[in-house]
Structures are given as C-alpha cells and as structure tokens.
Protein backbone atom coordinates (compact mmCIF):
# COMPACT_ATOMS: atom_id res chain seq x y z
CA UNK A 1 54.27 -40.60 -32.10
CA UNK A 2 53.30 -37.55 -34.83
CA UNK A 3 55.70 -36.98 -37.12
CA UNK A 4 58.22 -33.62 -36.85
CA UNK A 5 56.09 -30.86 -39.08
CA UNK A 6 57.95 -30.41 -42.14
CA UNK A 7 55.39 -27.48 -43.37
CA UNK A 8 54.73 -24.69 -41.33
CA UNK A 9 51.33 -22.30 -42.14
CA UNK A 10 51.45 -18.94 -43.20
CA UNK A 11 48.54 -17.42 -42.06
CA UNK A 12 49.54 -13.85 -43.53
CA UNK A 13 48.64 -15.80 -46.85
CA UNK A 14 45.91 -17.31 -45.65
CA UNK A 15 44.76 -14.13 -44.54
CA UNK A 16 44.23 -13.03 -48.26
CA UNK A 17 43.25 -15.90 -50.23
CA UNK A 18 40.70 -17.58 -47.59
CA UNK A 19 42.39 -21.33 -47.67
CA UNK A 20 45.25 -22.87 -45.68
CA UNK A 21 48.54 -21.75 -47.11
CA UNK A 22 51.84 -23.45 -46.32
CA UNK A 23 55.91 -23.26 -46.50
CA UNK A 24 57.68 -26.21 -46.99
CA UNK A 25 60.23 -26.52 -44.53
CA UNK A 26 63.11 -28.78 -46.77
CA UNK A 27 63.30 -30.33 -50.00
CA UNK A 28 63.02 -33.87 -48.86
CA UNK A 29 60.36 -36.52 -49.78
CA UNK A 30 59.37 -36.62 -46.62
CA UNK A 31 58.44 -32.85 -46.55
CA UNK A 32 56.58 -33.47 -50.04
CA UNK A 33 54.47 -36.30 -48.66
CA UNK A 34 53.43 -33.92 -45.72
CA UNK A 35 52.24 -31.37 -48.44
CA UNK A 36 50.32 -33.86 -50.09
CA UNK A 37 48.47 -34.90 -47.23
CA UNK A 38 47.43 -31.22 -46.26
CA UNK A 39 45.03 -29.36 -47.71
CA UNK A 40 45.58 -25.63 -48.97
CA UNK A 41 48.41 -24.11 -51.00
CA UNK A 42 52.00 -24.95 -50.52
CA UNK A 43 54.91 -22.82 -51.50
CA UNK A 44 58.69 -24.40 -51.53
CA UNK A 45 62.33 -22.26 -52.33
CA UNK A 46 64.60 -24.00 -53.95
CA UNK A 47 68.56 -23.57 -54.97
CA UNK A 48 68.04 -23.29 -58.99
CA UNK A 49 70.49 -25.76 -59.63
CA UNK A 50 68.89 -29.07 -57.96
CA UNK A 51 67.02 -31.73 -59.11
CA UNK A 52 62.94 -30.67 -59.78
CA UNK A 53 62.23 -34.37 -60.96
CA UNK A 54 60.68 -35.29 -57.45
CA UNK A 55 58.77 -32.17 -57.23
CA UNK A 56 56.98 -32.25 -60.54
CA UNK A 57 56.22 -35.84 -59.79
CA UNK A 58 54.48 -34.55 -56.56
CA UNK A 59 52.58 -31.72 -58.85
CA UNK A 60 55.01 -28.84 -57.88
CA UNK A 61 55.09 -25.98 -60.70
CA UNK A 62 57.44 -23.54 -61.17
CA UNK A 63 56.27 -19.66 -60.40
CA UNK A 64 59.36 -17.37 -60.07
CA UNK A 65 62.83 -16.82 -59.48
CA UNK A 66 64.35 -14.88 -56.47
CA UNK A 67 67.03 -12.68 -56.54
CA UNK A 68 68.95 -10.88 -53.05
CA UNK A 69 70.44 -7.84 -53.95
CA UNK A 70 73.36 -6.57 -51.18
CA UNK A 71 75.03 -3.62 -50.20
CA UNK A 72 77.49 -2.47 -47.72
CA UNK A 73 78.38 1.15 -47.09
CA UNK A 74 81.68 1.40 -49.31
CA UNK A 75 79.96 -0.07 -52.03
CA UNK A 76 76.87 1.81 -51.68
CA UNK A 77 76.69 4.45 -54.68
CA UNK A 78 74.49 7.49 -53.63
CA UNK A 79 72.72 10.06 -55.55
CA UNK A 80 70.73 13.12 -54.20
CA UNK A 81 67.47 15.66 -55.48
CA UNK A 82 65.99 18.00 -53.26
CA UNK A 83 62.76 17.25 -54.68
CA UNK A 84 63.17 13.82 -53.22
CA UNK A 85 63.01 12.86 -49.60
CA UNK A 86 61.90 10.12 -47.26
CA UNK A 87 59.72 10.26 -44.46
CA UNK A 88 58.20 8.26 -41.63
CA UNK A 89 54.85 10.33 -41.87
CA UNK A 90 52.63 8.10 -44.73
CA UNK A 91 49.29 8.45 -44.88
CA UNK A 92 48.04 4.88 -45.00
CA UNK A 93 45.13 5.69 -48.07
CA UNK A 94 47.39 7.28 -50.08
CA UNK A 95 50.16 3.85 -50.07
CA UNK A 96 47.64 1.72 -50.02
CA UNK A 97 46.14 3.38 -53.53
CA UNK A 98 50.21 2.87 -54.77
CA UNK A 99 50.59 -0.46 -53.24
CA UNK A 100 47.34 -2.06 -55.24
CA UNK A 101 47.97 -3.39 -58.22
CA UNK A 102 51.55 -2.47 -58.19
CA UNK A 103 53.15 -6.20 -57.61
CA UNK A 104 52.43 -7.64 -60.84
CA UNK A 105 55.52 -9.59 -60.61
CA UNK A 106 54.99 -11.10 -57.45
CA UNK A 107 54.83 -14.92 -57.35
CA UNK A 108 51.48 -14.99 -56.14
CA UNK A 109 50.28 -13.12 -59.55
CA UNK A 110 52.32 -15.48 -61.65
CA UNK A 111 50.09 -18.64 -60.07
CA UNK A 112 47.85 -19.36 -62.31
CA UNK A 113 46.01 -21.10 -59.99
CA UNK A 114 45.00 -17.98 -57.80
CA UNK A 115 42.86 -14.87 -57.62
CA UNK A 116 44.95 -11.45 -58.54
CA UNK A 117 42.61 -9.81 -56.44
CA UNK A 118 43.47 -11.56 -53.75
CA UNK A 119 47.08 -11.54 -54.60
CA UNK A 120 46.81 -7.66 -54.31
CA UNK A 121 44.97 -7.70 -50.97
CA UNK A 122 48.27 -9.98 -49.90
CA UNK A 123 50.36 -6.88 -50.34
CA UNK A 124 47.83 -4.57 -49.40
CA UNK A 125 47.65 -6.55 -45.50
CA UNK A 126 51.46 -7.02 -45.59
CA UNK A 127 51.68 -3.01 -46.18
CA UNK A 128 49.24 -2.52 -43.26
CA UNK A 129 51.48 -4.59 -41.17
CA UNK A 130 54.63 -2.69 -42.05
CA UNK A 131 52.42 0.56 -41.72
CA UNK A 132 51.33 -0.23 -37.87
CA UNK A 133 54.79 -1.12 -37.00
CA UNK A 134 55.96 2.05 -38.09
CA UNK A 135 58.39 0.08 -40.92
CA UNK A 136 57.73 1.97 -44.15
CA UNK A 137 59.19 5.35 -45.37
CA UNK A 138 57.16 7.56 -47.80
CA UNK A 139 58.96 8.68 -50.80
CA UNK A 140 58.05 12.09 -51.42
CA UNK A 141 58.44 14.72 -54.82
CA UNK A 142 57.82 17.87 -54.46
CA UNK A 143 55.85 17.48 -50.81
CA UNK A 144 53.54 14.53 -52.77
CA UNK A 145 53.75 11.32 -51.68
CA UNK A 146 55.26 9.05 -54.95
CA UNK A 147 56.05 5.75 -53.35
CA UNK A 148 57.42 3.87 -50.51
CA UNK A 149 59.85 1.16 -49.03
CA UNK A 150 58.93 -1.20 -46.23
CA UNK A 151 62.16 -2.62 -44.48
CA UNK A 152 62.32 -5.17 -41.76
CA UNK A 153 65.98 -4.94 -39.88
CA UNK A 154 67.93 -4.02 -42.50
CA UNK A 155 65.83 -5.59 -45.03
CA UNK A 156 63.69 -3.61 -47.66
CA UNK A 157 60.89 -6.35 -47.81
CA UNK A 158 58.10 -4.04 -49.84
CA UNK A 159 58.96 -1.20 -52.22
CA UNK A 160 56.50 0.22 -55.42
CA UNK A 161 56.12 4.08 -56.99
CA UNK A 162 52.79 5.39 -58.50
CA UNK A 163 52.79 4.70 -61.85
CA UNK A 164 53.12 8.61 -62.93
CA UNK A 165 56.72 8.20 -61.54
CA UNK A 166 58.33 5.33 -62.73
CA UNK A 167 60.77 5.43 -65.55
CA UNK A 168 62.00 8.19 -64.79
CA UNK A 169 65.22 7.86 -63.01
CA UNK A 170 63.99 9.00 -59.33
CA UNK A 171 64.49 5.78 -57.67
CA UNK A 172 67.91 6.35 -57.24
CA UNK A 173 67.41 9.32 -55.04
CA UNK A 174 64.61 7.37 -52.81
CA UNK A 175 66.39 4.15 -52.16
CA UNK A 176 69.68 5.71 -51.80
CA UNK A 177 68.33 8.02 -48.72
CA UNK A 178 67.03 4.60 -47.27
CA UNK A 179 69.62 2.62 -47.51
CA UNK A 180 71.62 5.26 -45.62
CA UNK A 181 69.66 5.30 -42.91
CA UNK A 182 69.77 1.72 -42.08
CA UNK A 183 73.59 1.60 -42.73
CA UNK A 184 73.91 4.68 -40.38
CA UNK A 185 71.11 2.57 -37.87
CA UNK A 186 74.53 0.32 -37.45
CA UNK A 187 73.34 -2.21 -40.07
CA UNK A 188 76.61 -3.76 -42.00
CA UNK A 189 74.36 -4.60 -44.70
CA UNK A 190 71.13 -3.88 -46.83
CA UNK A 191 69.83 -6.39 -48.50
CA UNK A 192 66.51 -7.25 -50.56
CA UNK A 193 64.58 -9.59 -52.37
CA UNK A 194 63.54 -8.96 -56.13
CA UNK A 195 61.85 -11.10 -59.05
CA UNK A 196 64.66 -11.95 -61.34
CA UNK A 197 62.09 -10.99 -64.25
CA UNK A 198 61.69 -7.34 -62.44
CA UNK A 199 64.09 -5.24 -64.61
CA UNK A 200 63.52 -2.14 -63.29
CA UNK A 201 64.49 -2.64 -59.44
CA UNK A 202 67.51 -5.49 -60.88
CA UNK A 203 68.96 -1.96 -63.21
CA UNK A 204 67.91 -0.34 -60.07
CA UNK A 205 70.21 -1.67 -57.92
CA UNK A 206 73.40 -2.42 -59.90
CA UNK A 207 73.02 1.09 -60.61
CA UNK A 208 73.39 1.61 -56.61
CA UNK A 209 76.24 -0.70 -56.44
CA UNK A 210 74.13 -3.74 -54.90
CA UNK A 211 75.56 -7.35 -55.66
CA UNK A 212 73.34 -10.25 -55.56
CA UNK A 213 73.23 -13.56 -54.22
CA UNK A 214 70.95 -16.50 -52.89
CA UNK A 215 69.29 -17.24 -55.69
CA UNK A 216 65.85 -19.34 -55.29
CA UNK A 217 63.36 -21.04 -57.24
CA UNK A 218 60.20 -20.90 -55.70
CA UNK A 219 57.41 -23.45 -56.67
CA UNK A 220 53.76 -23.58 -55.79
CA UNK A 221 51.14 -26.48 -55.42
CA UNK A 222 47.24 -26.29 -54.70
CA UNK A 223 46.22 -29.46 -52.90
C-alpha cells in the first residue's frame, strides 16, 4: 500500500528552474521523510512560533517571512489622482519589462541555492498566466503604463512599479482604485501576501488601512 503524498509538485516552479519543485503538505516527520526521499527543491510554511529543531535536522533553511495584509470596505482608506488610473488593457512587453527584475525580495531570490535568473523568469511565467486569464490591471500615469497588480479572487497575488516611479507616493492612488473594484465585485475582503522585509508595500498598506495576519515562515531545501 503507497503511502498518502505528503508533498505535492509545483510545476509552475518547475517550470522556471528546470528540476522537480515541491510543497510540503504538513509539518510532520512523516512529511519531512517524504522530502528527503524526493529529488528536487522543497518549500515548507510554517507558523513562526513552532519548533524548527526537526527541520534543520532534516537540512531545512530559513528564506523569508510572510506577511497577509487585509482590508474590508469600512476600513479601506482611499486616495485619488487623475493622473492615475487602472486598466484591463496591458500590453504584455511593456509588464513583462516592469515585472523582470522587480521581485528582489521574493523567497526564491533570497535562496542561495538558486539561479536569480531563473527566479525572475518565475515571475515573469506567473505574470503571463495572470496576463492570459485576463487577471492583471495596468497602472497607468499620465496615459503610460507605470506598473501593475495581478489579483486572483479577491487576492492581489503579483504587484511591482517601474523603477522611475517608486518612492514617490503614487501607490496609494493605484492600489486604492483596485481594491475598490474587487470590494464593489462583492468581495468582503482584499487581502495579500507581502515579504515582511518589503517596507515599501508593509508602509504601503497600513497607509491604506490594511491589517495583517497569518504570519509564515517559509523554509527551503535542495535534495
């Protein structure tokens, strides 16, 4: 009798960096012994607050720490520009040029163990995706495209700017006309995920009014 699959692939990842990748299903030693036994990369999220003993026993290593930022509509703090809108109508060269390079705190940059190039083609292929499924708005300033968020449900999985506009305080206007729509789509919520070492989108969103919760460690191995 095979055992019940504790690790499930992720062939999005795989996709990018050309070996088997893998998610970890539980924190169990079970689970870990599965991992060990498979070949390719494995990725585990983790409540902060347990015990890593078992896990750097197994070779685990710590890469990042996620953050969910949250909003409802009464606590949703909204600011306006009419040099800034969103759009469905993104030309797919133009985000891709934004979207390389631009995740430099993404976990799979923080491995030491793998290729940034590839890490950027990760986000590059996940942008396509979103792209294709018609999931992404363009952020626009002045008629030229500046940026833009991917959302899944009422989820804003994949967000960057060109680097000419960051720092500057636009954001606000952007993610505020997004997050309207899918509250006004009949979503109760808008939520995220964020790199608790990204500054800029964690100022970003307490300045909206976002709360945060579910935080997770996430730790890597390459088997």
């Amino acid at each position: 009798m095979n055992p019940v699959p504790l690790i499930k692939p992720t062939p999005w990842d795989t996709a990018a960096f050309s070996i088997p990748t893998w998610e970890l299903l539980e924190y169990s030693a079970a689970a870990l012994q599965q991992a060990s036994q498979t070949v390719g990369h494995h990725t585990l999220k983790i409540d902060p607050l347990a015990d890593k003993r078992l896990l750097h026993e197994c070779g685990f290593y710590y890469c990042d720490t996620l953050i969910e930022p949250y909003c409802n509509v009464a606590q949703l703090r909204t600011s306006q520009h009419p040099d800034a809108i969103i759009l469905k109508e993104v030309d797919t060269e133009q985000a891709l040029a934004i979207c390389h390079g631009a995740f430099a705190h993404g976990r799979f940059h923080r491995d030491f163990n793998l290729p940034r190039a590839a890490a950027d083609l990760r986000y590059d292929n996940w942008l396509v995706q979103l792209l294709e499924a018609q999931h992404v708005y363009g952020l626009y300033w002045q008629g030229v495209l500046a940026g833009f968020i991917g959302y899944s449900g009422n989820n804003l999985v994949l967000h960057a700017l060109a680097k000419k506009y960051r720092g500057k305080g636009l954001s606000k206007y952007w993610w505020s006309s997004v997050c309207n729509e899918l509250l006004a789509n009949g979503n109760e919520t808008v939520k995220s995920s964020i790199s608790a070492t990204n500054l800029a989108a964690l100022n970003l969103y307490v300045s909206l009014g976002f709360s945060f919760n579910n935080p997770q460690d996430i730790y890597h191995r390459l088997v």
